[in-house]
PDB file of N, CA and C in Angstrom:
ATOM      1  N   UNK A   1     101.238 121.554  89.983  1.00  0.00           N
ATOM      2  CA  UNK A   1     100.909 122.462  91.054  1.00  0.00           C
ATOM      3  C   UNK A   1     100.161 121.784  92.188  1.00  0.00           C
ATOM      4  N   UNK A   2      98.898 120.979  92.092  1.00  0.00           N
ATOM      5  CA  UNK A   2      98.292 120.233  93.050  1.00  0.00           C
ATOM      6  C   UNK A   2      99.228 119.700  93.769  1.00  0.00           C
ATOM      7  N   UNK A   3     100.600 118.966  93.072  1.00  0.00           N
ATOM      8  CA  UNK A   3     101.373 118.189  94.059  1.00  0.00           C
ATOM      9  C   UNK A   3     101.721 118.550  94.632  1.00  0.00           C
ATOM     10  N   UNK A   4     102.889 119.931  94.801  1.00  0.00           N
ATOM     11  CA  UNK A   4     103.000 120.841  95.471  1.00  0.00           C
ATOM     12  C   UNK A   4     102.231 121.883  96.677  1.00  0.00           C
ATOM     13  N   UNK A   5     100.678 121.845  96.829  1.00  0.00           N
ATOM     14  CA  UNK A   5     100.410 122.206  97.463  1.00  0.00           C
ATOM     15  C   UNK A   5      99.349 121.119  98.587  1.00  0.00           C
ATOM     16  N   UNK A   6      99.636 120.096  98.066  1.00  0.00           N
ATOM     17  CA  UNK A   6      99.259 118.550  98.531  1.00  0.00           C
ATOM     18  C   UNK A   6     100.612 118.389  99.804  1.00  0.00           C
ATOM     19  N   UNK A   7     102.071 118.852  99.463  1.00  0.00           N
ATOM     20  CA  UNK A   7     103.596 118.536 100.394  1.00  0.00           C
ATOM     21  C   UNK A   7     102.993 120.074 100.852  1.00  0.00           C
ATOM     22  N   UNK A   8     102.706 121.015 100.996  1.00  0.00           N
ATOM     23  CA  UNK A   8     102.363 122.329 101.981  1.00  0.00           C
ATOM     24  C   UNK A   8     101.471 121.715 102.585  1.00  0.00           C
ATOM     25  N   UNK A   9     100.387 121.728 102.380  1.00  0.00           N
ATOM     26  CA  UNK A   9      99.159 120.970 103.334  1.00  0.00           C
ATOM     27  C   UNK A   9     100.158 119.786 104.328  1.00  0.00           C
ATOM     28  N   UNK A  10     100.459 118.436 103.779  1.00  0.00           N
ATOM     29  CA  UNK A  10     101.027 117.335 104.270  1.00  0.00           C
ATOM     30  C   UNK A  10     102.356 118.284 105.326  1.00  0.00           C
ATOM     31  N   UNK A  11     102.998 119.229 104.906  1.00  0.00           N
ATOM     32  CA  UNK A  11     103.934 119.474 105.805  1.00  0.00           C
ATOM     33  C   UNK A  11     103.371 120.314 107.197  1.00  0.00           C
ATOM     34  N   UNK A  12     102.269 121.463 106.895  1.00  0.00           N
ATOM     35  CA  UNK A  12     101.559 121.705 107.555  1.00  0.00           C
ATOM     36  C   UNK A  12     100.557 120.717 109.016  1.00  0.00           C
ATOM     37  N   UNK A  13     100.002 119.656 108.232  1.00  0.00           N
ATOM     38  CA  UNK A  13      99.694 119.084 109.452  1.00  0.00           C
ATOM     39  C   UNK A  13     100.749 117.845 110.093  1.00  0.00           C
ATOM     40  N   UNK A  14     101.749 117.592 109.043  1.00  0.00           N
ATOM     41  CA  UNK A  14     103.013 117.066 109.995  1.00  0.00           C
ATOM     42  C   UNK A  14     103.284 118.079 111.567  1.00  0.00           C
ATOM     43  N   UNK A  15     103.608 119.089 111.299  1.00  0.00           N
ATOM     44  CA  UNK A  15     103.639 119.950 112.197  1.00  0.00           C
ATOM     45  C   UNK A  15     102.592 120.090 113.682  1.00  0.00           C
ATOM     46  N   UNK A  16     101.437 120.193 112.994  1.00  0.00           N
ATOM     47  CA  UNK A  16     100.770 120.520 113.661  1.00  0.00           C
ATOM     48  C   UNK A  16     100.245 118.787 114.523  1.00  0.00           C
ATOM     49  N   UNK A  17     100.266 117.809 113.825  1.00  0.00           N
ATOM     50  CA  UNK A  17     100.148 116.587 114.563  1.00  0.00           C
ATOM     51  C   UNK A  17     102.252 116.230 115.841  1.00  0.00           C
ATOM     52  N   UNK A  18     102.872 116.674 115.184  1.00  0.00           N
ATOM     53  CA  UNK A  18     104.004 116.169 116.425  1.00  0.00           C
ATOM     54  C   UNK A  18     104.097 117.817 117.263  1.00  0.00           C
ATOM     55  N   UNK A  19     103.342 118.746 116.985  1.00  0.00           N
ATOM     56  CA  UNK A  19     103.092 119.784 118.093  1.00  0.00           C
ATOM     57  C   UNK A  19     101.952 118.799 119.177  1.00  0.00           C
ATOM     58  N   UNK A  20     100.854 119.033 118.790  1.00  0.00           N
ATOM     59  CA  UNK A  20      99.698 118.051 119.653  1.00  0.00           C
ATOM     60  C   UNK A  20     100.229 116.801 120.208  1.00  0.00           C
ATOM     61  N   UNK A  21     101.420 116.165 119.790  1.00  0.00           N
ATOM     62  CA  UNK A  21     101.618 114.736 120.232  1.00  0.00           C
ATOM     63  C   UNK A  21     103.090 115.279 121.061  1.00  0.00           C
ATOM     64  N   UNK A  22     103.654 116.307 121.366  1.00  0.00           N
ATOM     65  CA  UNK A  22     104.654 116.376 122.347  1.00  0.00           C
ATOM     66  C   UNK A  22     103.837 116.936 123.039  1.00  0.00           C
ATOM     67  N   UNK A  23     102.820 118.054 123.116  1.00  0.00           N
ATOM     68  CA  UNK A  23     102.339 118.592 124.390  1.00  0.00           C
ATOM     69  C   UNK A  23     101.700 117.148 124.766  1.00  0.00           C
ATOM     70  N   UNK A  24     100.737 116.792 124.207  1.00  0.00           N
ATOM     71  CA  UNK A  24      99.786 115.634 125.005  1.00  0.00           C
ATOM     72  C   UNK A  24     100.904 114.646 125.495  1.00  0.00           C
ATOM     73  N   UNK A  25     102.206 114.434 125.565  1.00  0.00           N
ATOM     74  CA  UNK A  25     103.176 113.439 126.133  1.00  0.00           C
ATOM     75  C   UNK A  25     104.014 114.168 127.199  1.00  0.00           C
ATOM     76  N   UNK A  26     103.672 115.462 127.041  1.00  0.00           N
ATOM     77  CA  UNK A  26     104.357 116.195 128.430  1.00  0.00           C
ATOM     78  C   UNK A  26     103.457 116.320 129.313  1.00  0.00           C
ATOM     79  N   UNK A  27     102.426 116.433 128.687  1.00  0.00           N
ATOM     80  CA  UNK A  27     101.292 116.671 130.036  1.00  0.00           C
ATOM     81  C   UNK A  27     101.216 115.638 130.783  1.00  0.00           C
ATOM     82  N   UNK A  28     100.926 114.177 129.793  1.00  0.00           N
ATOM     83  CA  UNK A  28     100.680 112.804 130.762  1.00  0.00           C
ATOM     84  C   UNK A  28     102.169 112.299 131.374  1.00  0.00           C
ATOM     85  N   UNK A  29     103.204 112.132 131.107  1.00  0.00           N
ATOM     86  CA  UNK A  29     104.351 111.660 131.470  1.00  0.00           C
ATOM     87  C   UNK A  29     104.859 112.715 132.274  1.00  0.00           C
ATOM     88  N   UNK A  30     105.058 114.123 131.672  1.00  0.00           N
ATOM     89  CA  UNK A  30     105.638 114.521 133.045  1.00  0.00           C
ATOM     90  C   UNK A  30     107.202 115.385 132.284  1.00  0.00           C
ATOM     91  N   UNK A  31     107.247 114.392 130.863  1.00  0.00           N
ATOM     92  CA  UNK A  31     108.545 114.483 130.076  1.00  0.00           C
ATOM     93  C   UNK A  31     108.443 115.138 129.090  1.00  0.00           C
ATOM     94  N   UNK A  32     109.226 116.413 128.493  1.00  0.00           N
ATOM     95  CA  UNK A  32     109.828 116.599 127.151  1.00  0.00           C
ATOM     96  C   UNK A  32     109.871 115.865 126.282  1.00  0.00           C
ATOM     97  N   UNK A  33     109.698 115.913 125.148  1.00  0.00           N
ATOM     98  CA  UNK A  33     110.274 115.118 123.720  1.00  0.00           C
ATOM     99  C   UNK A  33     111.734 115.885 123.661  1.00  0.00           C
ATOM    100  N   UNK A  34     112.572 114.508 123.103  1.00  0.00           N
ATOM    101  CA  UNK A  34     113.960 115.354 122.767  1.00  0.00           C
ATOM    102  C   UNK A  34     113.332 116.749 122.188  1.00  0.00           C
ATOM    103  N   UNK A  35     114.586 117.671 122.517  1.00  0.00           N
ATOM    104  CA  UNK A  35     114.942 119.309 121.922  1.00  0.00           C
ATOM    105  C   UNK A  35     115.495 118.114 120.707  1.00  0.00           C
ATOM    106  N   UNK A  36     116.453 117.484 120.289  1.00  0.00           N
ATOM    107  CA  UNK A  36     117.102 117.129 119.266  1.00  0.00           C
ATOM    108  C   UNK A  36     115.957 116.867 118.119  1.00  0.00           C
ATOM    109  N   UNK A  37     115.350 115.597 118.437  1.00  0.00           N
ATOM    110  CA  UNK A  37     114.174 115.088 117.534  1.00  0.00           C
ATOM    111  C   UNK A  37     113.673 116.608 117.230  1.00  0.00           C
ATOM    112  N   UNK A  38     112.854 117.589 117.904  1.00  0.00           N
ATOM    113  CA  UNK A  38     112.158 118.573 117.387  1.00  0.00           C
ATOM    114  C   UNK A  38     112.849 119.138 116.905  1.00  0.00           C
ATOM    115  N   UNK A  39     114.074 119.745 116.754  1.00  0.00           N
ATOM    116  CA  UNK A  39     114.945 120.296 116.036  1.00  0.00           C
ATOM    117  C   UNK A  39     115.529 119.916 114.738  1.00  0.00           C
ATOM    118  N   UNK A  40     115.338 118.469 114.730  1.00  0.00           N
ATOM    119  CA  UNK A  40     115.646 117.773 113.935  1.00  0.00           C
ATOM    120  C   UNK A  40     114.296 117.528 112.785  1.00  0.00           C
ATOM    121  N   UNK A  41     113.318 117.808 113.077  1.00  0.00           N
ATOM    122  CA  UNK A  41     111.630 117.291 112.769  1.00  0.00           C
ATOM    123  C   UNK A  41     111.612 118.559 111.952  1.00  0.00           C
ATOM    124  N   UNK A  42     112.133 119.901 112.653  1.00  0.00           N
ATOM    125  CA  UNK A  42     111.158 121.200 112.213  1.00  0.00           C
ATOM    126  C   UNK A  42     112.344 121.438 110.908  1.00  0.00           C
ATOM    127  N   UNK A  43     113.756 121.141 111.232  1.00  0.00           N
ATOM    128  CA  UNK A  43     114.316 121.749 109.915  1.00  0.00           C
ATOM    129  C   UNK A  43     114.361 121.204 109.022  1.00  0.00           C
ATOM    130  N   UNK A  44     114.153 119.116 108.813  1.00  0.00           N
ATOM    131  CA  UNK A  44     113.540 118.788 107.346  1.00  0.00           C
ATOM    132  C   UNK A  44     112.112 119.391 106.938  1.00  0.00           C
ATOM    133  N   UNK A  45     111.567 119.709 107.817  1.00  0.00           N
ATOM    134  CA  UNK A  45     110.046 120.284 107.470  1.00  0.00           C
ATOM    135  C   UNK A  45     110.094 122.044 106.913  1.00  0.00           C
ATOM    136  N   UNK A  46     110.865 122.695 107.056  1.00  0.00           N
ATOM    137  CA  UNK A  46     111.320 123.969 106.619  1.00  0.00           C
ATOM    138  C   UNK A  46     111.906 123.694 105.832  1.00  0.00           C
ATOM    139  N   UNK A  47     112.750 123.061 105.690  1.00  0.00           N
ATOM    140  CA  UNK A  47     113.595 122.479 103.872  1.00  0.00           C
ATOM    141  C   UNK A  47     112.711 121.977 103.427  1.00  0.00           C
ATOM    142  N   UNK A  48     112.016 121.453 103.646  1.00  0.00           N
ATOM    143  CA  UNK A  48     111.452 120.910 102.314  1.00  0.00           C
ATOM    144  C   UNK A  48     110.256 122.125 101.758  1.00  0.00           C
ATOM    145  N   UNK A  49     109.682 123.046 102.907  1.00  0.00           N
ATOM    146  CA  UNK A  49     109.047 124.020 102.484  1.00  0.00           C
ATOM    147  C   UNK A  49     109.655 125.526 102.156  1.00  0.00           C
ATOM    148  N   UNK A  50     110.754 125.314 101.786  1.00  0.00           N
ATOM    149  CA  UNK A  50     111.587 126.218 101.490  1.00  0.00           C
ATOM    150  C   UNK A  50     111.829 125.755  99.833  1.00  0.00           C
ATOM    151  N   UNK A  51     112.007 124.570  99.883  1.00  0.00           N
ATOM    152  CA  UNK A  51     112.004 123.966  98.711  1.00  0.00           C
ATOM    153  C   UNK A  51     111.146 124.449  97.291  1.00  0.00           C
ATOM    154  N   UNK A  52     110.189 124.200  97.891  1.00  0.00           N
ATOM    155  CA  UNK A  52     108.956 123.962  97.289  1.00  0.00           C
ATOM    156  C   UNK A  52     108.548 125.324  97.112  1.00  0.00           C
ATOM    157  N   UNK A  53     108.893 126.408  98.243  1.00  0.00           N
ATOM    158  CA  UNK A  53     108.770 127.775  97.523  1.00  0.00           C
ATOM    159  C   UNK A  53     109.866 127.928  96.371  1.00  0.00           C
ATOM    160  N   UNK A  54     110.986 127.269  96.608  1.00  0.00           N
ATOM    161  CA  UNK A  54     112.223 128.103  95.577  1.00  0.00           C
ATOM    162  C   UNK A  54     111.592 127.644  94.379  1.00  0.00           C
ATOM    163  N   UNK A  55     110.599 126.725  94.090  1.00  0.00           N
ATOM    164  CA  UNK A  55     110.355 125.563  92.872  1.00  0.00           C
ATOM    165  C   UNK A  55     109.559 126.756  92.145  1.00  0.00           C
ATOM    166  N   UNK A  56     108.685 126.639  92.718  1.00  0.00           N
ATOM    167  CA  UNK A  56     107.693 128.111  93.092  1.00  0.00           C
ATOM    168  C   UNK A  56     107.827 129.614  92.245  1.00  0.00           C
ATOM    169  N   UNK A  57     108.908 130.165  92.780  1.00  0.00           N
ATOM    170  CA  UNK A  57     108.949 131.354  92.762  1.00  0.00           C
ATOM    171  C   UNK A  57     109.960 131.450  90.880  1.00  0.00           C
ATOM    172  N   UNK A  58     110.771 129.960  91.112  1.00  0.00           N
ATOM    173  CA  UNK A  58     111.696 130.142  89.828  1.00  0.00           C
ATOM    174  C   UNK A  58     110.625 129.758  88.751  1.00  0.00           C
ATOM    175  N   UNK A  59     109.522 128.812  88.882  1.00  0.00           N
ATOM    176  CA  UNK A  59     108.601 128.551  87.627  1.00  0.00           C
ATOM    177  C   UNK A  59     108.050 129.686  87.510  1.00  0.00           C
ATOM    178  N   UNK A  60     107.504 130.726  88.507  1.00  0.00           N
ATOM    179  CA  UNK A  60     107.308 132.018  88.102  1.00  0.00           C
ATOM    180  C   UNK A  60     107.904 133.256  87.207  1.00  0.00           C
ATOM    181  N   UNK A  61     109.630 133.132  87.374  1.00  0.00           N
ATOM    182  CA  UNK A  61     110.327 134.092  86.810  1.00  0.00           C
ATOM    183  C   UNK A  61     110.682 133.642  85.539  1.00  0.00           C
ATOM    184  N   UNK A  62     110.434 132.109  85.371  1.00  0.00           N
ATOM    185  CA  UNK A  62     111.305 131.033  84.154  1.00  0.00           C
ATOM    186  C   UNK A  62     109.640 131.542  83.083  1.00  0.00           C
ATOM    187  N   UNK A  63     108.675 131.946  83.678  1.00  0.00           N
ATOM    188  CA  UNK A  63     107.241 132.079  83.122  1.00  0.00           C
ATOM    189  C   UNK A  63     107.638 133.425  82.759  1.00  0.00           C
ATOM    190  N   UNK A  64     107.527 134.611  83.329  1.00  0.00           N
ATOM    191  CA  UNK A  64     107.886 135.692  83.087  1.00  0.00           C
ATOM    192  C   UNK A  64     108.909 136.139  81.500  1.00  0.00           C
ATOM    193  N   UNK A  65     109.950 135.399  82.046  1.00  0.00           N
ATOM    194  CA  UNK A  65     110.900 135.629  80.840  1.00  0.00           C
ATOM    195  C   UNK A  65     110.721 134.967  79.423  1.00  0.00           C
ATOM    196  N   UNK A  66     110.382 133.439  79.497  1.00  0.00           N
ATOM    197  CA  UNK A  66     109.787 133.393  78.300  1.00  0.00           C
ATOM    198  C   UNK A  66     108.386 134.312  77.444  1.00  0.00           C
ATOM    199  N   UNK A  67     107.689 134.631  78.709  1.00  0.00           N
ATOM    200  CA  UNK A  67     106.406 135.864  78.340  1.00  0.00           C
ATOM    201  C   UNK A  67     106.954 136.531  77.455  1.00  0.00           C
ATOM    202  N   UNK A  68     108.147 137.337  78.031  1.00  0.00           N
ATOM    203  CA  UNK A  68     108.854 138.476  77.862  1.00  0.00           C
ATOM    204  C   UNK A  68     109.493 137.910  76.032  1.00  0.00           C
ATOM    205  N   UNK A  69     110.077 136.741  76.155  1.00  0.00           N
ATOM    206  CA  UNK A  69     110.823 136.539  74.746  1.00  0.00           C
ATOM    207  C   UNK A  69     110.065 136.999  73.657  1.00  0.00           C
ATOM    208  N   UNK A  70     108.959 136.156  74.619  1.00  0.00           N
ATOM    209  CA  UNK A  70     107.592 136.128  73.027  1.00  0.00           C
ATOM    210  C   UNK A  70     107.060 137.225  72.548  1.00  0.00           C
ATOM    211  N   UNK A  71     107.131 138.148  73.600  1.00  0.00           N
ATOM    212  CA  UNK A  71     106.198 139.215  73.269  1.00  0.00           C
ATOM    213  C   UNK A  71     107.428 140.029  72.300  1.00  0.00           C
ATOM    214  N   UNK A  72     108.853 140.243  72.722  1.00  0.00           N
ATOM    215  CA  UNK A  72     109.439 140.557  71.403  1.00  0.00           C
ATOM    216  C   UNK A  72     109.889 139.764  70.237  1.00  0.00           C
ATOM    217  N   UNK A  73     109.551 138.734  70.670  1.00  0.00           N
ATOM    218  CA  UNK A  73     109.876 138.121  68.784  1.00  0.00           C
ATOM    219  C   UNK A  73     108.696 138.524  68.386  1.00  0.00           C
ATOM    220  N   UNK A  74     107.540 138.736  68.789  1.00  0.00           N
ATOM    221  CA  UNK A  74     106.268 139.157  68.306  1.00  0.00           C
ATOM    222  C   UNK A  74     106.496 140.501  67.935  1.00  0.00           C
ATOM    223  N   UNK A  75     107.095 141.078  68.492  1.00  0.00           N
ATOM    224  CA  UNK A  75     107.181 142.952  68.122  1.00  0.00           C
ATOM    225  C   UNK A  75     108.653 142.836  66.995  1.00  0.00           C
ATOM    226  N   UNK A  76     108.955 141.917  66.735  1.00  0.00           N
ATOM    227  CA  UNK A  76     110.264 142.180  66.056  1.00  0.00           C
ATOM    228  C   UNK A  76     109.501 141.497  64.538  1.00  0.00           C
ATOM    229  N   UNK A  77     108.733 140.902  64.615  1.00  0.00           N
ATOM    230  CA  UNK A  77     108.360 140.162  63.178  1.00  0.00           C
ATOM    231  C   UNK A  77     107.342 140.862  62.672  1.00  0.00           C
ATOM    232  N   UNK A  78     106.734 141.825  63.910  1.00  0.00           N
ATOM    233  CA  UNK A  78     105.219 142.874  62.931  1.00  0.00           C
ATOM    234  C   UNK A  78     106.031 143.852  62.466  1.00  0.00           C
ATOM    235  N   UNK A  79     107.379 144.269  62.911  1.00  0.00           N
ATOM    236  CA  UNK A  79     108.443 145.687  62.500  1.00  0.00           C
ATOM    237  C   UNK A  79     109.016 145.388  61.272  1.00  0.00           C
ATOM    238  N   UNK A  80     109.293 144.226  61.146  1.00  0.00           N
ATOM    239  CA  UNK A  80     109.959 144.098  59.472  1.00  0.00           C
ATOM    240  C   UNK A  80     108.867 144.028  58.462  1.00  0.00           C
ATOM    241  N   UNK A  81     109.174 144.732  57.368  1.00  0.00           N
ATOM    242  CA  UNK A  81     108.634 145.127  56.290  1.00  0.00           C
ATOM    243  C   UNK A  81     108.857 144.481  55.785  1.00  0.00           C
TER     244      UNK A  81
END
């Protein structure tokens, strides 16, 4: 889990450092950063945090259902006599 929210943090200030570093290069130059590069920057950075939720949400339901097994093999072995 730490690792995972170590790539949220890390993707988070990826973001937020090439936001601060295209404005501060438009202001002094005068110029845009490619539309391509940022387009290109933000959707490995959404895949990979898309990722990392799907990782996420399935160790949650993969948790759930084994819960679920246990609790009836548990109700099925106190029922037999």
């Amino acid at each position: 889990m730490r690792y995972m929210k170590r790539i949220v943090a890390l993707c988070l200030v990826a973001i937020f450092a090439y936001t601060m570093t295209a404005v501060t290069v438009q202001v002094v130059t005068g110029q845009e950063l490619s539309p391509t590069l940022t387009d290109k920057f933000l959707t490995v950075i959404g895949t990979e945090l898309c990722a990392v939720a799907f990782i996420k949400i399935s160790e949650q339901l993969f948790k759930k259902k084994k819960k679920r097994r246990k609790e009836e093999t548990d109700v099925a072995e106190t029922e037999i006599p």
